[in-house]
Protein backbone atom coordinates (compact mmCIF):
# COMPACT_ATOMS: atom_id res chain seq x y z
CA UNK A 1 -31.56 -14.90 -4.23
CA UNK A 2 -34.23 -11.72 -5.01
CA UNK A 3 -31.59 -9.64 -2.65
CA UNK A 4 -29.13 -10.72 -4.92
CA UNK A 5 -30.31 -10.07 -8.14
CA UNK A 6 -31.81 -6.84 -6.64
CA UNK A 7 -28.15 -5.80 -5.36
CA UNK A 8 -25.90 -6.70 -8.79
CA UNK A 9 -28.19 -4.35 -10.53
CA UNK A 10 -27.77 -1.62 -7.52
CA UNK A 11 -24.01 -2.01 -7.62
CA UNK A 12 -23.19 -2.24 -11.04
CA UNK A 13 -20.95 0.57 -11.16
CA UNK A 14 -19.08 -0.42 -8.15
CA UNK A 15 -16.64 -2.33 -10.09
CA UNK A 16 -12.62 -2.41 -10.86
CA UNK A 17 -12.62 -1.08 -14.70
CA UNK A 18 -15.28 1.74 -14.46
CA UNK A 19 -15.66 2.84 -10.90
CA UNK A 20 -12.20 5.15 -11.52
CA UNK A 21 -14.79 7.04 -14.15
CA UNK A 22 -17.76 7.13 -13.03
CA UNK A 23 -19.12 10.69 -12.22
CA UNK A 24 -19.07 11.30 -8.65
CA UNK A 25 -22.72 11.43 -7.96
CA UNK A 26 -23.20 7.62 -9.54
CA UNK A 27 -20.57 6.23 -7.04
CA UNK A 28 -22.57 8.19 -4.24
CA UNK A 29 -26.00 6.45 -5.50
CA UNK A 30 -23.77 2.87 -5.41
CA UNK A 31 -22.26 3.65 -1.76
CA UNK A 32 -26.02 4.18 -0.35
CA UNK A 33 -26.94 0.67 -2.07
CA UNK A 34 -24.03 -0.89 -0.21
CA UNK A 35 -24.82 0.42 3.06
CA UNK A 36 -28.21 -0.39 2.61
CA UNK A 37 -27.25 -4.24 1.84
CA UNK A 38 -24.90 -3.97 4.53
CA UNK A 39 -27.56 -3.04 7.46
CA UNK A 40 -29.59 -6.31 5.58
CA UNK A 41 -26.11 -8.67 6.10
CA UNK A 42 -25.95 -7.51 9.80
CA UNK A 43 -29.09 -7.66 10.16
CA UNK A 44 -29.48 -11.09 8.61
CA UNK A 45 -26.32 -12.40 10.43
CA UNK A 46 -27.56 -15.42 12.00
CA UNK A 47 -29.65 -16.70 9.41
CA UNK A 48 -26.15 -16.39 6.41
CA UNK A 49 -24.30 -17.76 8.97
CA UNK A 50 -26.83 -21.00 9.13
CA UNK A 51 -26.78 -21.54 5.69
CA UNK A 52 -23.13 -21.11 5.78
CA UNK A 53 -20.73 -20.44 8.23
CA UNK A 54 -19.54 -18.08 10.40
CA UNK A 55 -16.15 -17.88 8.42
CA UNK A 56 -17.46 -17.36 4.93
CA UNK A 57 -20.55 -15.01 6.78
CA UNK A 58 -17.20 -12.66 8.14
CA UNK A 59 -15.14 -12.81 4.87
CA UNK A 60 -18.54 -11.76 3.00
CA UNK A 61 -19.25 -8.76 4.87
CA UNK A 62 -15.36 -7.85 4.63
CA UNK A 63 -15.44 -8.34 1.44
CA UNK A 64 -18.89 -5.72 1.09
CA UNK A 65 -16.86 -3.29 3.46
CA UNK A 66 -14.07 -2.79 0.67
CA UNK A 67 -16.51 -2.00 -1.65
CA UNK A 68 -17.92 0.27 0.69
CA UNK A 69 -14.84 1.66 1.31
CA UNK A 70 -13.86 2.33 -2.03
CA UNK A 71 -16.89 4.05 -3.25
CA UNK A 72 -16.31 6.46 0.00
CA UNK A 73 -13.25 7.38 -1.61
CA UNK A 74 -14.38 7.82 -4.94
CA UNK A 75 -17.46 9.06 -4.53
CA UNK A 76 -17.44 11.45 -0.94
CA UNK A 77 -14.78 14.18 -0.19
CA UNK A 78 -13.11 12.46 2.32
CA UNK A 79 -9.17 13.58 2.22
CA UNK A 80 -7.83 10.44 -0.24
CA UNK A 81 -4.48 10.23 1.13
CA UNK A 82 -5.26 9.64 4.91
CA UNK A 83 -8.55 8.06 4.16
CA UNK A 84 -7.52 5.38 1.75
CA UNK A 85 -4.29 4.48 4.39
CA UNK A 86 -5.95 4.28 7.37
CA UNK A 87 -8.40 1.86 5.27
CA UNK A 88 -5.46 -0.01 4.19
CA UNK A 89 -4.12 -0.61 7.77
CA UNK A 90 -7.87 -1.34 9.49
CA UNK A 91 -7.72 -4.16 6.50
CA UNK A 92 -4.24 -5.50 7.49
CA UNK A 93 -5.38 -5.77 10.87
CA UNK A 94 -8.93 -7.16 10.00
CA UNK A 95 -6.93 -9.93 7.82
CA UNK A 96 -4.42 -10.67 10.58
CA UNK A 97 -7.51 -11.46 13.14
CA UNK A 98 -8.84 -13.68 10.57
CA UNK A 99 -5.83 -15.81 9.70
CA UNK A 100 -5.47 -16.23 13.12
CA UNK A 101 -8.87 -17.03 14.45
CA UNK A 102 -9.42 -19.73 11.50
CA UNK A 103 -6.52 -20.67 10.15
CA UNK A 104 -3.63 -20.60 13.65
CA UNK A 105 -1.69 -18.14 11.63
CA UNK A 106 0.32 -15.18 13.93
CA UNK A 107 2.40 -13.69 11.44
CA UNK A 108 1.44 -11.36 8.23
CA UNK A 109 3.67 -10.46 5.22
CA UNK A 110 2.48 -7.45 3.42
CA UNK A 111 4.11 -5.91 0.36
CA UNK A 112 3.37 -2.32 -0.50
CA UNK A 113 5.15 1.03 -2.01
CA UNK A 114 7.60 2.69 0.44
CA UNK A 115 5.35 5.44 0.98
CA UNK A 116 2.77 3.19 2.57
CA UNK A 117 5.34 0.90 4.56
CA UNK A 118 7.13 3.82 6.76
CA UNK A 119 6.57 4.43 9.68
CA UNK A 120 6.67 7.58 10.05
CA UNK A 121 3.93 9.50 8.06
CA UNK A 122 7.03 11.66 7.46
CA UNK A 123 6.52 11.73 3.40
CA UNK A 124 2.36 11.95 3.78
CA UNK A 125 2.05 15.69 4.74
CA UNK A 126 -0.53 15.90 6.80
CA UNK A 127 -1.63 12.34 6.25
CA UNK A 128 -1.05 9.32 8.59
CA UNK A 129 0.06 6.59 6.61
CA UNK A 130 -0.45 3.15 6.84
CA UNK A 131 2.58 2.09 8.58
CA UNK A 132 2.44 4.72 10.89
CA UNK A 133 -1.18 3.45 11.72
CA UNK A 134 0.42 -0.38 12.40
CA UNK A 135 3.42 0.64 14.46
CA UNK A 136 0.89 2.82 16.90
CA UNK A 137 -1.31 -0.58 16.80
CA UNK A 138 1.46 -3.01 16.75
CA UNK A 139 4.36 -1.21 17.96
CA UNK A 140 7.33 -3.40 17.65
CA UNK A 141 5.61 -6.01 16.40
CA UNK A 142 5.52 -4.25 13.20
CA UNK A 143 8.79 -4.76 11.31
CA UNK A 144 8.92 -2.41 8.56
CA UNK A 145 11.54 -3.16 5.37
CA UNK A 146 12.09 -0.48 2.92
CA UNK A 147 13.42 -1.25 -0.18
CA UNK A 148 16.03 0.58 -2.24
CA UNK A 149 17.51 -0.09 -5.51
CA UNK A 150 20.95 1.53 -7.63
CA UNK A 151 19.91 1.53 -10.58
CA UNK A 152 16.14 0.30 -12.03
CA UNK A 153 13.85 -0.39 -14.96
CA UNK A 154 10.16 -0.30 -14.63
CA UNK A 155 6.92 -0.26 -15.97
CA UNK A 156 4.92 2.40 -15.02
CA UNK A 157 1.69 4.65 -17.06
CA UNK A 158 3.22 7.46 -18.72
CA UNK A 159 2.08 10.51 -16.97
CA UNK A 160 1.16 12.73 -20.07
CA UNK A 161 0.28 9.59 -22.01
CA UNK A 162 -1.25 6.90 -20.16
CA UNK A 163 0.01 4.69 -21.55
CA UNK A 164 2.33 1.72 -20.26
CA UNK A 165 5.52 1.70 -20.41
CA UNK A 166 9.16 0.86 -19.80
CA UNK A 167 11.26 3.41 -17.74
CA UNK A 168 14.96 4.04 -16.44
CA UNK A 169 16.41 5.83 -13.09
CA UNK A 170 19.73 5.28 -11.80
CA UNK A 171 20.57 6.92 -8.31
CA UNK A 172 23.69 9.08 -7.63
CA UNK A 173 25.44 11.07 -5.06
CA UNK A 174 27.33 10.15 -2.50
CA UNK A 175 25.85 10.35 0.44
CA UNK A 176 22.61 8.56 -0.42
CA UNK A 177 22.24 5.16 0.83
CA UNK A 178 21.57 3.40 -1.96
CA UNK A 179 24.78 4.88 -3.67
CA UNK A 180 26.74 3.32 -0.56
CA UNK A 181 25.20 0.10 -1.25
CA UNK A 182 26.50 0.06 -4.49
CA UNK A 183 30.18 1.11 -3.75
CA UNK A 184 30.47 -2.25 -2.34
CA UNK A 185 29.42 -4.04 -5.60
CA UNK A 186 27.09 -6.66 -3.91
CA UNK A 187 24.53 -7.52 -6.21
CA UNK A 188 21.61 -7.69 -3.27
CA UNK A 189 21.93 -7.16 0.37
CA UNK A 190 19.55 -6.81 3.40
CA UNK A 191 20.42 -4.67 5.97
CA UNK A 192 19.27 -4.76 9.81
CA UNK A 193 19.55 -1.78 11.74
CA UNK A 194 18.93 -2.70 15.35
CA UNK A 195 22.28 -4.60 14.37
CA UNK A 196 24.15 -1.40 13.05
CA UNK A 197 23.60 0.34 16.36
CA UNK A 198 26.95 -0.88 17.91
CA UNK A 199 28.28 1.62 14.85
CA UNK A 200 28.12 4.83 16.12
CA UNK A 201 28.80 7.17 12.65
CA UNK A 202 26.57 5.10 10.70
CA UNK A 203 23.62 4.52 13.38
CA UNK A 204 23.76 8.69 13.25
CA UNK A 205 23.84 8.43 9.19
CA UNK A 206 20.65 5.95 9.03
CA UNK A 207 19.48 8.73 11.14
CA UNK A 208 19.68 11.80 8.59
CA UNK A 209 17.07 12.78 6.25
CA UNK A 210 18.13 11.77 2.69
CA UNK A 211 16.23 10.26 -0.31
CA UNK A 212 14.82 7.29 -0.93
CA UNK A 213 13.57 5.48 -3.95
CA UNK A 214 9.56 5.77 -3.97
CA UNK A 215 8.22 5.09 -7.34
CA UNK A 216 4.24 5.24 -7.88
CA UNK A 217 1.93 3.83 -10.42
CA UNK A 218 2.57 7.18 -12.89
CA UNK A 219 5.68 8.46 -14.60
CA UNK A 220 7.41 9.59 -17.77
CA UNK A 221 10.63 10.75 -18.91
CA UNK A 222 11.13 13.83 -17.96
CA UNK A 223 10.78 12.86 -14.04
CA UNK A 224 13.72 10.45 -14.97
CA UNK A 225 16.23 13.66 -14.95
CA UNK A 226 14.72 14.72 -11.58
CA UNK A 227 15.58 13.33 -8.41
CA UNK A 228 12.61 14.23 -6.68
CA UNK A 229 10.48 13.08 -8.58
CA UNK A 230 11.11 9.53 -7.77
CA UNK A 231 12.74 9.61 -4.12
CA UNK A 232 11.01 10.36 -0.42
CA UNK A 233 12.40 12.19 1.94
CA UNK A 234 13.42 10.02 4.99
CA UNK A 235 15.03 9.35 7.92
CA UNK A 236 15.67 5.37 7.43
CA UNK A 237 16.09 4.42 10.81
CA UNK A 238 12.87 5.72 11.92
CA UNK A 239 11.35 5.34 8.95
CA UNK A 240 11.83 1.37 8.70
CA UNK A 241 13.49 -1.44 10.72
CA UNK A 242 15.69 -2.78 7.86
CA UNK A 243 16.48 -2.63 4.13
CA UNK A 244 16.60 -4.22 1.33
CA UNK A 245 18.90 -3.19 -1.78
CA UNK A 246 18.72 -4.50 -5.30
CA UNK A 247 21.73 -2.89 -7.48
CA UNK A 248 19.92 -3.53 -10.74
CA UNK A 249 16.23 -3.59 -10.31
CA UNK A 250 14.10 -4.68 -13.78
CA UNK A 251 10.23 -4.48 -14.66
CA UNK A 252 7.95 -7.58 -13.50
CA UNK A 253 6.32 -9.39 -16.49
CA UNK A 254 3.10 -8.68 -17.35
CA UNK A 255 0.71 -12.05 -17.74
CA UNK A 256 -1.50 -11.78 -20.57
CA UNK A 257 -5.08 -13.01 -20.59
């Protein structure tokens, strides 16, 4: 109980609505706290676990490593974009040993931004992205679905405003995927392509570069006249096992408090 109380004050501003704005230098005084509770957990192991169990002990200290993580990213100049997915993808496999050691569970569903999903770091720069980091861990284990829409309405925080709202993109030209998909006016479909390989032109189309819809968290109007602004570019066979296509995509519904 004292380490408690002593450790809510110490991480205060480790927290979901200020640590975004919290001068660097504050997040850096948090991250040293956390370590320093950390080395106590660890340290401590056998005596949590007795007063709990070794299952709540491990989801405790997982739980103090995201917080951990975070703050590195926040507060340390660690590169963001390689960082933050190669955290993402230590978690994935960190939840997968869990489910599995307590609960019997083998398999994992994740749902992320296309970006994240791919395989093949391809849209990341110099970054590794997450993907990339399960299909080198998992290798074909790791079934990858990319998602692609024809036309879509969203919510997303206007980029010169901030503030939240409703936006519209509809693809065109012809030789991008999700225009194809639409030509055959199917609502939905879901698309394998280990089983398009017996078709030789379109195994070598899936294996072109072309764009594909990746919208973030930020937008606004003017990126809805430009196609880059809202695509990656990708090779979709190597990029992801399957796809799934939505001809008219619209915004999730917000739950209020």
């Amino acid at each position: 109980p004292p380490l408690a109380s002593k450790y809510e004050t110490a991480l205060a501003n480790l927290n979901d609505k200020t640590v975004y704005d919290q001068k660097k230098a504050t997040v850096q005084d948090g991250l040293s706290h956390m370590k320093s509770l950390m080395e106590r957990m660890k340290e401590n192991k056998s005596v949590y676990i007795a007063k709990s169990s070794e299952r709540e002990y491990e989801l405790a200290l997982a739980f103090a490593e995201a917080i951990k993580q975070n703050a590195t990213l926040r507060g340390t100049n660690a590169n963001y974009s390689n960082t933050r997915d190669f955290y993402m993808a230590e978690k994935v496999k960190w939840v997968l040993s869990y489910e599995k050691k307590y609960y019997g569970r083998e398999k994992l569903f994740i749902t992320g931004h296309n970006g994240h999903i791919e395989k093949t770091s391809t849209t990341a720069g110099t970054a590794t992205c997450m993907g990339a980091h399960l299909a080198k861990a998992f290798g074909d284990q790791y079934y990858a679905i990319g998602s692609e829409f024809y036309e879509s309405s969203f919510i997303a925080n206007d980029a010169f405003t901030n503030e939240r709202k409703e936006f519209h993109v509809k693809n065109s030209g012809n030789d991008r995927l999700a225009v194809l998909f639409a030509q055959t006016n199917m609502q939905d479909g879901f698309l394998d392509f280990a089983k398009a390989k017996n078709n030789e032109s379109f195994t070598a189309y899936l294996n072109k570069t072309q764009p594909i819809s990746a919208i973030g968290a930020v937008f606004s109007e003017l990126y809805e006249k430009m196609e880059k602004m809202y695509t990656l570019q990708m090779v979709p066979a190597k990029a992801f096992d399957a796809l799934i296509f939505v001809r008219t995509a619209t915004p999730s519904v917000m739950l209020k408090e």
